[in-house]
PDB file of N, CA and C in Angstrom:
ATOM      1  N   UNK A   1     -21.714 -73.004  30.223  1.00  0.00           N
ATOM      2  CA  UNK A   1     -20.693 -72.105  30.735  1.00  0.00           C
ATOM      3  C   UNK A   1     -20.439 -70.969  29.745  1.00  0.00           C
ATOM      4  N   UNK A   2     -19.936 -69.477  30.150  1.00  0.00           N
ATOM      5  CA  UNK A   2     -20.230 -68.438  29.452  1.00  0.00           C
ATOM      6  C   UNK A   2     -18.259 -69.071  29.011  1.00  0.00           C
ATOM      7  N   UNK A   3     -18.175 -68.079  28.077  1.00  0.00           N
ATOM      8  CA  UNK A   3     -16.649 -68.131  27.151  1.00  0.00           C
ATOM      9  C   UNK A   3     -16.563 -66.619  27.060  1.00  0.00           C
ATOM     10  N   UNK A   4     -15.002 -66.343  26.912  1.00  0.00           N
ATOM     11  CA  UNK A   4     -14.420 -65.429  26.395  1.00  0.00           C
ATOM     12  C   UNK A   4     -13.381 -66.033  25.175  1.00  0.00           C
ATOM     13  N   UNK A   5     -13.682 -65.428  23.930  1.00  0.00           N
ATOM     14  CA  UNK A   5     -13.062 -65.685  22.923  1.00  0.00           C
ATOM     15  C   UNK A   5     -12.139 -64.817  21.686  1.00  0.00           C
ATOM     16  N   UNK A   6     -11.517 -65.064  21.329  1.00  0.00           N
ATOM     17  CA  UNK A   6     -10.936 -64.578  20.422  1.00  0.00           C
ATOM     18  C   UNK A   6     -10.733 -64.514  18.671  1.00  0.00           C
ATOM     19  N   UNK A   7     -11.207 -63.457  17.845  1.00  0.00           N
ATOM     20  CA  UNK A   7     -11.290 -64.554  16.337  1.00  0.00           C
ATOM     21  C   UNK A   7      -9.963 -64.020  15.345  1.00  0.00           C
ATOM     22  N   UNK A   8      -9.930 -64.443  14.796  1.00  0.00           N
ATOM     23  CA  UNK A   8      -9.066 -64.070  13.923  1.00  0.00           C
ATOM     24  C   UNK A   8      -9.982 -63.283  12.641  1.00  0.00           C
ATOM     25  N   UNK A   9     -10.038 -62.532  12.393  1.00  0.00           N
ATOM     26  CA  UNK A   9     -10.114 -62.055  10.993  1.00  0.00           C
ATOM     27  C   UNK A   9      -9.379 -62.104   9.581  1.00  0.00           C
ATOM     28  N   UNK A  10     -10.421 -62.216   8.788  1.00  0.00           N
ATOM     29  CA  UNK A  10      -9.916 -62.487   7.408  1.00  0.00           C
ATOM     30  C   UNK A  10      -8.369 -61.372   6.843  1.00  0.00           C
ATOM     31  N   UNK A  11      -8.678 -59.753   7.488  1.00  0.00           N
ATOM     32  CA  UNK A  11      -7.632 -59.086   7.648  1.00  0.00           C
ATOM     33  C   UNK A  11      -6.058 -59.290   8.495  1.00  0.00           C
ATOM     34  N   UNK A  12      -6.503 -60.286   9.292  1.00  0.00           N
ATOM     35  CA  UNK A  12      -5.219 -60.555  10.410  1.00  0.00           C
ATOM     36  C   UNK A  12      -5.403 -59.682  11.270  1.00  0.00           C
ATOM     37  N   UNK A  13      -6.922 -59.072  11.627  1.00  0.00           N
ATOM     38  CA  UNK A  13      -7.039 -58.519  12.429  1.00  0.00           C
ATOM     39  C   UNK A  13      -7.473 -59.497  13.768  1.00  0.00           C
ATOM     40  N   UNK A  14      -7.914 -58.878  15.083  1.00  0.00           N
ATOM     41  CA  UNK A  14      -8.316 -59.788  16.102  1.00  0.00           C
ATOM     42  C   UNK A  14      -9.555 -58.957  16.106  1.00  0.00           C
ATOM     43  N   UNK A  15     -10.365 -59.734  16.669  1.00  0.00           N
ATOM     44  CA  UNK A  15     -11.344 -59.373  17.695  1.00  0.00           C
ATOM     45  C   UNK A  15     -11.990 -59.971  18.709  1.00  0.00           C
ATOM     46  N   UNK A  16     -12.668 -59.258  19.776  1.00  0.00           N
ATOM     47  CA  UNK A  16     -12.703 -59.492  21.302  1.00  0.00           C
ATOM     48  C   UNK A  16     -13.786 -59.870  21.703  1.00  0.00           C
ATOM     49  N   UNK A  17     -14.363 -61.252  22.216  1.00  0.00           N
ATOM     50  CA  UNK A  17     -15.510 -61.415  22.777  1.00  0.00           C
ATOM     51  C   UNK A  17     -16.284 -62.361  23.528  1.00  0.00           C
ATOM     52  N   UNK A  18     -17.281 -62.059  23.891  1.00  0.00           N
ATOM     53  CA  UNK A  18     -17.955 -63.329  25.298  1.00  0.00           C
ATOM     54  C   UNK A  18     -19.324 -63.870  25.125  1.00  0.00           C
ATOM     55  N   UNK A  19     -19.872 -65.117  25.320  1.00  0.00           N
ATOM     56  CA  UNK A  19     -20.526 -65.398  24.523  1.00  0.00           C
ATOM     57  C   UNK A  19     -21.479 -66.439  25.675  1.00  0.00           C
ATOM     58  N   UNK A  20     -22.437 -66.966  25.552  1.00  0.00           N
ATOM     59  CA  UNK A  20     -22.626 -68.567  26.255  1.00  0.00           C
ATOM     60  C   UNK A  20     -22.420 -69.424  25.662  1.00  0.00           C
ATOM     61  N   UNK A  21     -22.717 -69.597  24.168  1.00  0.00           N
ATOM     62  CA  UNK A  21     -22.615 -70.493  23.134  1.00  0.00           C
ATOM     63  C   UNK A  21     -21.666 -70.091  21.822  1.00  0.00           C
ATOM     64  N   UNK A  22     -20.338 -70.680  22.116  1.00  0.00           N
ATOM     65  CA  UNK A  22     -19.414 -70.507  21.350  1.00  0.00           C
ATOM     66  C   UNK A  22     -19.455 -70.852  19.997  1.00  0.00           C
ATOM     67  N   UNK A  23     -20.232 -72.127  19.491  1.00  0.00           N
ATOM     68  CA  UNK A  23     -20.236 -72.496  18.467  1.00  0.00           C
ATOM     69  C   UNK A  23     -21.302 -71.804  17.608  1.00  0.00           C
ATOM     70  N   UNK A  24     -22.452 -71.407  18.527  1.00  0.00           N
ATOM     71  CA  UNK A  24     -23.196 -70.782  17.638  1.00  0.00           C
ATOM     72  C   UNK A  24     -23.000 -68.736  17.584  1.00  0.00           C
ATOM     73  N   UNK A  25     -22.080 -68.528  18.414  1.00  0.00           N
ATOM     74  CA  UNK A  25     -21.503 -66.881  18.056  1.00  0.00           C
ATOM     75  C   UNK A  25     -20.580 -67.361  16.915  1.00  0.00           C
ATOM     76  N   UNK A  26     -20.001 -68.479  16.918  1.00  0.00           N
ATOM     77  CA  UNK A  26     -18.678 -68.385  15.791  1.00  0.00           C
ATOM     78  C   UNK A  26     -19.493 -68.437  14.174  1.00  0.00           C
ATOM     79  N   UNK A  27     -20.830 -69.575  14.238  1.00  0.00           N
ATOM     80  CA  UNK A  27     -21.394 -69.518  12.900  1.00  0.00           C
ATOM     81  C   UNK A  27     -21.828 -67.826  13.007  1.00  0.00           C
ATOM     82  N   UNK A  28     -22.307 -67.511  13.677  1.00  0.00           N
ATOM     83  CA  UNK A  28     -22.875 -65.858  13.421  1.00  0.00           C
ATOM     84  C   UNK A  28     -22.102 -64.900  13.215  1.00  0.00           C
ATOM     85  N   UNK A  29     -20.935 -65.185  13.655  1.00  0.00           N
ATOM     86  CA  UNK A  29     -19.370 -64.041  13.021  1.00  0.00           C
ATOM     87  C   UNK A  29     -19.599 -64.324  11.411  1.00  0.00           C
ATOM     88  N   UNK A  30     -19.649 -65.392  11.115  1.00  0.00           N
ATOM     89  CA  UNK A  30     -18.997 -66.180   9.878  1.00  0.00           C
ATOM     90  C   UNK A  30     -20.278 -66.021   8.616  1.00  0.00           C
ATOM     91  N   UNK A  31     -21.731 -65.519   9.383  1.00  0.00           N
ATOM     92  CA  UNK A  31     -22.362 -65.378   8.413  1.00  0.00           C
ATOM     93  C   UNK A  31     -23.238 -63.915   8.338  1.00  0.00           C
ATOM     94  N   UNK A  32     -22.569 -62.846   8.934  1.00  0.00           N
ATOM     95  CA  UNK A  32     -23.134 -61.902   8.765  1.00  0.00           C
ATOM     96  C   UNK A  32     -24.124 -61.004   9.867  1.00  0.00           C
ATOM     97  N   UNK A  33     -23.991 -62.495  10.946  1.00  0.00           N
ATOM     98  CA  UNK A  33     -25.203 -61.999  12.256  1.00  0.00           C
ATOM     99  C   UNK A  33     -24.296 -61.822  13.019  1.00  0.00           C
ATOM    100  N   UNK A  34     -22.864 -61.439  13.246  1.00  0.00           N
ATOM    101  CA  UNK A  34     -22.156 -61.019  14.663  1.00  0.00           C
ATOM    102  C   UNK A  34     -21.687 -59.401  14.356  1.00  0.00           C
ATOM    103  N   UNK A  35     -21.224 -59.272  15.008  1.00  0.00           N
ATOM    104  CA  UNK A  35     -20.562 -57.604  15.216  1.00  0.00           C
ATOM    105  C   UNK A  35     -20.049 -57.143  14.106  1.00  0.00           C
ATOM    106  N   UNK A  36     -20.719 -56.053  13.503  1.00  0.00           N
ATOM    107  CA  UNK A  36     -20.332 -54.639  12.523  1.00  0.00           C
ATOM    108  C   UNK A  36     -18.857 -55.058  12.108  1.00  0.00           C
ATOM    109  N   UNK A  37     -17.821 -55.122  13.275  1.00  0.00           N
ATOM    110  CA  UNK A  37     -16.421 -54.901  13.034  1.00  0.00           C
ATOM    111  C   UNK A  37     -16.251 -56.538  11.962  1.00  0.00           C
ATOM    112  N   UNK A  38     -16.904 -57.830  12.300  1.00  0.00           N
ATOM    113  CA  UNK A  38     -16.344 -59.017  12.013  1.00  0.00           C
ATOM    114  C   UNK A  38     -17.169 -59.403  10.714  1.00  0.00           C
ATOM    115  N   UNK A  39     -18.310 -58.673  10.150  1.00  0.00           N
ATOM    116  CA  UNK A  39     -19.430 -58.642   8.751  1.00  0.00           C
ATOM    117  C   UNK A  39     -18.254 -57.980   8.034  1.00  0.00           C
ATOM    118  N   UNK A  40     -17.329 -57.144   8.352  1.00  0.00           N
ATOM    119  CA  UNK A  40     -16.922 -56.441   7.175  1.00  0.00           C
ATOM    120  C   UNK A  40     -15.010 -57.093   6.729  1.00  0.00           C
ATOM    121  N   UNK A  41     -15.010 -58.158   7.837  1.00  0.00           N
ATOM    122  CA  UNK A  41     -13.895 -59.087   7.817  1.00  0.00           C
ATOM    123  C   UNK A  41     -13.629 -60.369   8.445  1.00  0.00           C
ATOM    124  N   UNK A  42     -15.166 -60.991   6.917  1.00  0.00           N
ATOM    125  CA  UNK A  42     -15.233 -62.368   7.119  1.00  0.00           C
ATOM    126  C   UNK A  42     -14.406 -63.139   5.933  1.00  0.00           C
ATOM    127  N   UNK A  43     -14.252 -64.289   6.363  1.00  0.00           N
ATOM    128  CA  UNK A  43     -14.471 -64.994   7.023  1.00  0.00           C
ATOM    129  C   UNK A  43     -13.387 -64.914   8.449  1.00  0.00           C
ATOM    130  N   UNK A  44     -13.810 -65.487   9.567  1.00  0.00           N
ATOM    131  CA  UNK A  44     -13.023 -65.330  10.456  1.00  0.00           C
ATOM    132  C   UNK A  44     -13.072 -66.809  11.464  1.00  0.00           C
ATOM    133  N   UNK A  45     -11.879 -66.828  12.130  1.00  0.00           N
ATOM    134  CA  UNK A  45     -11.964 -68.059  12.969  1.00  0.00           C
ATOM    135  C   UNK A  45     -11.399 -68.137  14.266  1.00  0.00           C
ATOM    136  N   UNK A  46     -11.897 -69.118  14.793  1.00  0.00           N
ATOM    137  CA  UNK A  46     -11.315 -68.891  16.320  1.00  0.00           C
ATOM    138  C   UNK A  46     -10.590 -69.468  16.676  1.00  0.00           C
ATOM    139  N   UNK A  47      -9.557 -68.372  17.441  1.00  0.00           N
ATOM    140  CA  UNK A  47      -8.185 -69.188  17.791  1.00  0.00           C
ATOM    141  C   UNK A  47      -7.998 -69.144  18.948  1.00  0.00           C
ATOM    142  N   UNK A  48      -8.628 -68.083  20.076  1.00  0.00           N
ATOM    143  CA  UNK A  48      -8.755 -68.655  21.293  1.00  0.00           C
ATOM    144  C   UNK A  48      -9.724 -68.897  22.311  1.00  0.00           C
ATOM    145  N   UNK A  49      -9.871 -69.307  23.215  1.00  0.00           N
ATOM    146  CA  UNK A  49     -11.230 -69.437  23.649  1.00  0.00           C
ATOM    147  C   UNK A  49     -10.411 -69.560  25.607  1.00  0.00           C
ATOM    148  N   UNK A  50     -11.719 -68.822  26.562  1.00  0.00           N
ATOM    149  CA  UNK A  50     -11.425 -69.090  27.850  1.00  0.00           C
ATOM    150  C   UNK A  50     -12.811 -69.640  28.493  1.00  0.00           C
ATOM    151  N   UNK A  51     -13.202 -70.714  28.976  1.00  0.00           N
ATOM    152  CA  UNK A  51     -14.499 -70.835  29.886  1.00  0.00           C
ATOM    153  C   UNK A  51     -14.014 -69.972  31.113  1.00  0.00           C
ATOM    154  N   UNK A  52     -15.333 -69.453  31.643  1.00  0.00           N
ATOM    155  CA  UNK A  52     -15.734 -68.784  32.169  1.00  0.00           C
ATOM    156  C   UNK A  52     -16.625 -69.416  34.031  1.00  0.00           C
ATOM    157  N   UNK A  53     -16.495 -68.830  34.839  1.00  0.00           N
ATOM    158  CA  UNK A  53     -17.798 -69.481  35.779  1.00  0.00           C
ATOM    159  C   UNK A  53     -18.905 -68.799  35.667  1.00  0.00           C
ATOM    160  N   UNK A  54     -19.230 -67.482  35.503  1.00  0.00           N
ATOM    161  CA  UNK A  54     -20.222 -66.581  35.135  1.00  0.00           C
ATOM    162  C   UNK A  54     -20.219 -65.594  33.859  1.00  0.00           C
ATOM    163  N   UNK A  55     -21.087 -65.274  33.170  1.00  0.00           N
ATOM    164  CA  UNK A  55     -20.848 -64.410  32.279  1.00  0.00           C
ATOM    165  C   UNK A  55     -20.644 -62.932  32.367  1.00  0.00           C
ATOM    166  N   UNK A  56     -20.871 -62.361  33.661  1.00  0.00           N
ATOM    167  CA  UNK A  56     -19.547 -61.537  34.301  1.00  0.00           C
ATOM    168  C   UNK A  56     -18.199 -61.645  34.085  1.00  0.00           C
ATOM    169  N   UNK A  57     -17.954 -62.972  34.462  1.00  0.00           N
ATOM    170  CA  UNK A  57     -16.215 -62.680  34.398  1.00  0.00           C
ATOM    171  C   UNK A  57     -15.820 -63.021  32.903  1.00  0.00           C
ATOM    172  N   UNK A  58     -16.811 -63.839  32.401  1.00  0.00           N
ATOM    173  CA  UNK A  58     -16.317 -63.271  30.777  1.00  0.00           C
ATOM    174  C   UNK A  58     -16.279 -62.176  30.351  1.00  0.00           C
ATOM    175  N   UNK A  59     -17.378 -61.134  30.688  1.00  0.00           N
ATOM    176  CA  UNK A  59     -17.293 -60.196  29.654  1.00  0.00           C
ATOM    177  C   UNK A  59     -16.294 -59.311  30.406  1.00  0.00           C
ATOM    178  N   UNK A  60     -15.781 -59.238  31.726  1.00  0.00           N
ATOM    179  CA  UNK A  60     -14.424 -58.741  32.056  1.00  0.00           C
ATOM    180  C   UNK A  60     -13.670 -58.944  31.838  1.00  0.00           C
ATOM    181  N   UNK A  61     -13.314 -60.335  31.518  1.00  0.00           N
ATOM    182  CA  UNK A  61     -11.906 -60.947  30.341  1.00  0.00           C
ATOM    183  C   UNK A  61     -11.903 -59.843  29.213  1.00  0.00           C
ATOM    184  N   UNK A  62     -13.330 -60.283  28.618  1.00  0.00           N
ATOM    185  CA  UNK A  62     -13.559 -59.560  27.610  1.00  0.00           C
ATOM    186  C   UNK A  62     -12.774 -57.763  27.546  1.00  0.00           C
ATOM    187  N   UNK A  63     -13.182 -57.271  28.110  1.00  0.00           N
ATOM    188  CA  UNK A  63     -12.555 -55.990  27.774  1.00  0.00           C
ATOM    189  C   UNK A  63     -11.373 -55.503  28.647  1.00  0.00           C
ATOM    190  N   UNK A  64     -10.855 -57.089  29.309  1.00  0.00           N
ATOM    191  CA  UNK A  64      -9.117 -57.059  29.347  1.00  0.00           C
ATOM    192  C   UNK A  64      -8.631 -57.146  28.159  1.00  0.00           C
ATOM    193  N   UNK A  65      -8.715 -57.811  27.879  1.00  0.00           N
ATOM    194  CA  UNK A  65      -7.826 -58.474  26.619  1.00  0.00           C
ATOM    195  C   UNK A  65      -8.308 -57.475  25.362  1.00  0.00           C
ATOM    196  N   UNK A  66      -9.572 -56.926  25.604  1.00  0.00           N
ATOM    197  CA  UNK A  66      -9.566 -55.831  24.293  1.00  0.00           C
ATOM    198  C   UNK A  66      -8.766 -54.545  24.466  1.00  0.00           C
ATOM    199  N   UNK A  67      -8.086 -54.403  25.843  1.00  0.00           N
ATOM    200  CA  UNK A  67      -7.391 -53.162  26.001  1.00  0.00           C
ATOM    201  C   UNK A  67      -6.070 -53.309  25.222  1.00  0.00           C
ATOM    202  N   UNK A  68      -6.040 -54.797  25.305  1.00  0.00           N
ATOM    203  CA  UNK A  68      -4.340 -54.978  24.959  1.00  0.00           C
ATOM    204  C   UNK A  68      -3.967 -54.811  23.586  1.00  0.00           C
ATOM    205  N   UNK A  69      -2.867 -54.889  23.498  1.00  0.00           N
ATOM    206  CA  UNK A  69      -2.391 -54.572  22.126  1.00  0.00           C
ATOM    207  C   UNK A  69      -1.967 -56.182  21.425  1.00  0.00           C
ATOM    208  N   UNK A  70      -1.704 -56.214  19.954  1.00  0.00           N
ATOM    209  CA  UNK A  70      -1.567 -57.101  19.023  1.00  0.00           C
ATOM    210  C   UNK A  70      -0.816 -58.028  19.859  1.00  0.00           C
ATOM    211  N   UNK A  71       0.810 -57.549  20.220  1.00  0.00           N
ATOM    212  CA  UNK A  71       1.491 -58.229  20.856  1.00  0.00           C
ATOM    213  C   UNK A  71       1.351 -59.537  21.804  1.00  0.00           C
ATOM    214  N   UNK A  72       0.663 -58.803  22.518  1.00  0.00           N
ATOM    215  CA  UNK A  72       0.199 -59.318  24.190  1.00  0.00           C
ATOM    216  C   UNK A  72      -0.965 -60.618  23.634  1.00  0.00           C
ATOM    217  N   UNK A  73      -2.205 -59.831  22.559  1.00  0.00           N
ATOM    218  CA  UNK A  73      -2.844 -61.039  22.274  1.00  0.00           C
ATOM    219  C   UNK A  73      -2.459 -62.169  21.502  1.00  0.00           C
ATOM    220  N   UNK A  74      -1.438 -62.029  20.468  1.00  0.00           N
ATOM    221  CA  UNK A  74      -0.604 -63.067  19.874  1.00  0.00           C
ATOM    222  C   UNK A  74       0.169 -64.391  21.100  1.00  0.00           C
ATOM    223  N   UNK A  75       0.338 -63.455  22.330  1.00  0.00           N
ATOM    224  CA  UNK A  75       1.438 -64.149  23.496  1.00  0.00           C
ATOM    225  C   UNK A  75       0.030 -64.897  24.106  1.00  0.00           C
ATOM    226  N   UNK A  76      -0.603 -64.242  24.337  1.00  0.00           N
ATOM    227  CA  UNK A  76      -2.104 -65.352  24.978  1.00  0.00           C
ATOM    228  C   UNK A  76      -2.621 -66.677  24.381  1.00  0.00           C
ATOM    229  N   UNK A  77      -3.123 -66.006  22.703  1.00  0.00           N
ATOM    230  CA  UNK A  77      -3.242 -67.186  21.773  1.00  0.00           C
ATOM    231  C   UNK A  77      -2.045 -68.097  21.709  1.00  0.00           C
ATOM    232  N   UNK A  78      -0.971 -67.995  21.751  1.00  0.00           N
ATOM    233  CA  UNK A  78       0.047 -68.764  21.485  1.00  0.00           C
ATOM    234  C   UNK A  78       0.412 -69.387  22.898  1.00  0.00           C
ATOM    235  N   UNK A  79      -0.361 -69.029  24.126  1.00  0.00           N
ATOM    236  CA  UNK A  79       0.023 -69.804  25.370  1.00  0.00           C
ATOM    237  C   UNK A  79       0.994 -69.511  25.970  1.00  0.00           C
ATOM    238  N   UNK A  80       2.048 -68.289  25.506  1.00  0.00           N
ATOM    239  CA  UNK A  80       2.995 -67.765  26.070  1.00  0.00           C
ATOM    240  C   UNK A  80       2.076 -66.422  26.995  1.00  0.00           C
ATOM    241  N   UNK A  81       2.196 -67.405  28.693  1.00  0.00           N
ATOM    242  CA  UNK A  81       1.778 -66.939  29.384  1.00  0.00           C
ATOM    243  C   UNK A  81       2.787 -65.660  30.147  1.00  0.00           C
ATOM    244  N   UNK A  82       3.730 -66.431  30.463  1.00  0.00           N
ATOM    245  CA  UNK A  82       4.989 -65.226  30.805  1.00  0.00           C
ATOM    246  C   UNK A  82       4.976 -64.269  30.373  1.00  0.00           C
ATOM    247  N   UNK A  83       5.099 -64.263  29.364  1.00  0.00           N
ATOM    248  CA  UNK A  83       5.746 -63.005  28.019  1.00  0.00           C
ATOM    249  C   UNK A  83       4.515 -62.126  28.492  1.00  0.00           C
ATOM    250  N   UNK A  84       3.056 -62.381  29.063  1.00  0.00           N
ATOM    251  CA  UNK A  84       1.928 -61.308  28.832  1.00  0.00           C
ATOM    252  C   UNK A  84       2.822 -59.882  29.850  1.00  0.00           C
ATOM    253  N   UNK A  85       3.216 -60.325  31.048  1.00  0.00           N
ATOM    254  CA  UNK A  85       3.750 -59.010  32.014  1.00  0.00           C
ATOM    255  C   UNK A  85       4.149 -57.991  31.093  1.00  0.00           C
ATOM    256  N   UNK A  86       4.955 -58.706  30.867  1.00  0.00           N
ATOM    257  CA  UNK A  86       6.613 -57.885  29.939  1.00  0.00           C
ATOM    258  C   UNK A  86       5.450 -57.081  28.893  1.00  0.00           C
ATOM    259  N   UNK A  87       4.587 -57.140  28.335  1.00  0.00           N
ATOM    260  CA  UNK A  87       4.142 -56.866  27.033  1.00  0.00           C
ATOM    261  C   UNK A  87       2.951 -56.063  27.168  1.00  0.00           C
ATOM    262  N   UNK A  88       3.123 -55.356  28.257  1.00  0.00           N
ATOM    263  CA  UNK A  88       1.979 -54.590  29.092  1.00  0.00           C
ATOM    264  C   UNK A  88       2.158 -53.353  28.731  1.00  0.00           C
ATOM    265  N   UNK A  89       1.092 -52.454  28.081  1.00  0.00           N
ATOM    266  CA  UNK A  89       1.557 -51.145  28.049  1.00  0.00           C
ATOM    267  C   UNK A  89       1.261 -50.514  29.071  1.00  0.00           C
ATOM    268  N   UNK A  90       2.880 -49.923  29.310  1.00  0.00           N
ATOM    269  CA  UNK A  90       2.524 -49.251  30.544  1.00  0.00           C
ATOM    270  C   UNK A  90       2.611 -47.665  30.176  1.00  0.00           C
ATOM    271  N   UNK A  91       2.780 -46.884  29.446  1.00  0.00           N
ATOM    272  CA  UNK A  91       2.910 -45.380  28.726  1.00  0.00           C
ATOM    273  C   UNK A  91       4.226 -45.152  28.879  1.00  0.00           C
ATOM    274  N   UNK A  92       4.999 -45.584  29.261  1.00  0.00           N
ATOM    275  CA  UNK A  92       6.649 -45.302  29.318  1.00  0.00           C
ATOM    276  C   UNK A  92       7.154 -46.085  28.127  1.00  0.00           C
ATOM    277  N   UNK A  93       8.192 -45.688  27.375  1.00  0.00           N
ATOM    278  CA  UNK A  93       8.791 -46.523  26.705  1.00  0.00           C
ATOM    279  C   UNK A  93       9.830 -47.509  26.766  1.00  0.00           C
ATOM    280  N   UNK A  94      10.125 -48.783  26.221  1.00  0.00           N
ATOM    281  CA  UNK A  94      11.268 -49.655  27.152  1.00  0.00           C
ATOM    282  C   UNK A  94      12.416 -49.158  26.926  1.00  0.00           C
ATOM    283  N   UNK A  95      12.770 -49.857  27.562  1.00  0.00           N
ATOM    284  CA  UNK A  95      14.654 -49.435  27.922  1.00  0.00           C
ATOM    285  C   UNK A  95      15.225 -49.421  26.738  1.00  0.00           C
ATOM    286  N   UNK A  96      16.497 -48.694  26.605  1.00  0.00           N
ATOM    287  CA  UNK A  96      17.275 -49.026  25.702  1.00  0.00           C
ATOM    288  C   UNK A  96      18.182 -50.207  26.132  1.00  0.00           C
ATOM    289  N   UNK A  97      18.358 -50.830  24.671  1.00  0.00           N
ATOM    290  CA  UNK A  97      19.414 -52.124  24.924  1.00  0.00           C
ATOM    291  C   UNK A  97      20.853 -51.508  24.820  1.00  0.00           C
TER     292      UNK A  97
END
């Protein structure tokens, strides 16, 4: 089954991605054979992961969740599913309290 995943970077940065074989993209983040962005902030680990039915709809996860901002992916990884609406950029700014 294809995955959409998530890593953490050594910076506390995130990064975004889809894979068939999760365990062996995660050794290849971790040793220099995955993406430009994750060689230059290793070590890194994975904190979330989605199976997939096709590797289509992974790699469309995939560049959902890369649109989003820090926020929104912290509320995913952490399983706070609710909170994703609310945390949507929409180009307006929120309300005042």
């Amino acid at each position: 089954m294809p995955f959409m995943y998530v890593l953490q970077c050594s910076d506390d940065s995130f990064y975004v991605g889809s894979t068939w074989d999760i365990e062996r993209r995660l050794w290849q983040h971790n040793h220099g054979e995955g993406a430009a962005y994750t060689r230059r902030r290793m070590p890194v680990r994975l904190v979330y992961v989605e199976e997939c039915e096709r590797i289509e709809d992974a790699y469309a996860r995939e560049k959902q969740v890369q649109g989003w901002g820090r926020q929104k992916r912290i509320a995913l990884i952490e399983g706070r599913l609710a909170d994703l609406p609310g945390l949507s950029r929409s180009g307006t700014p929120p309300p005042e309290s």
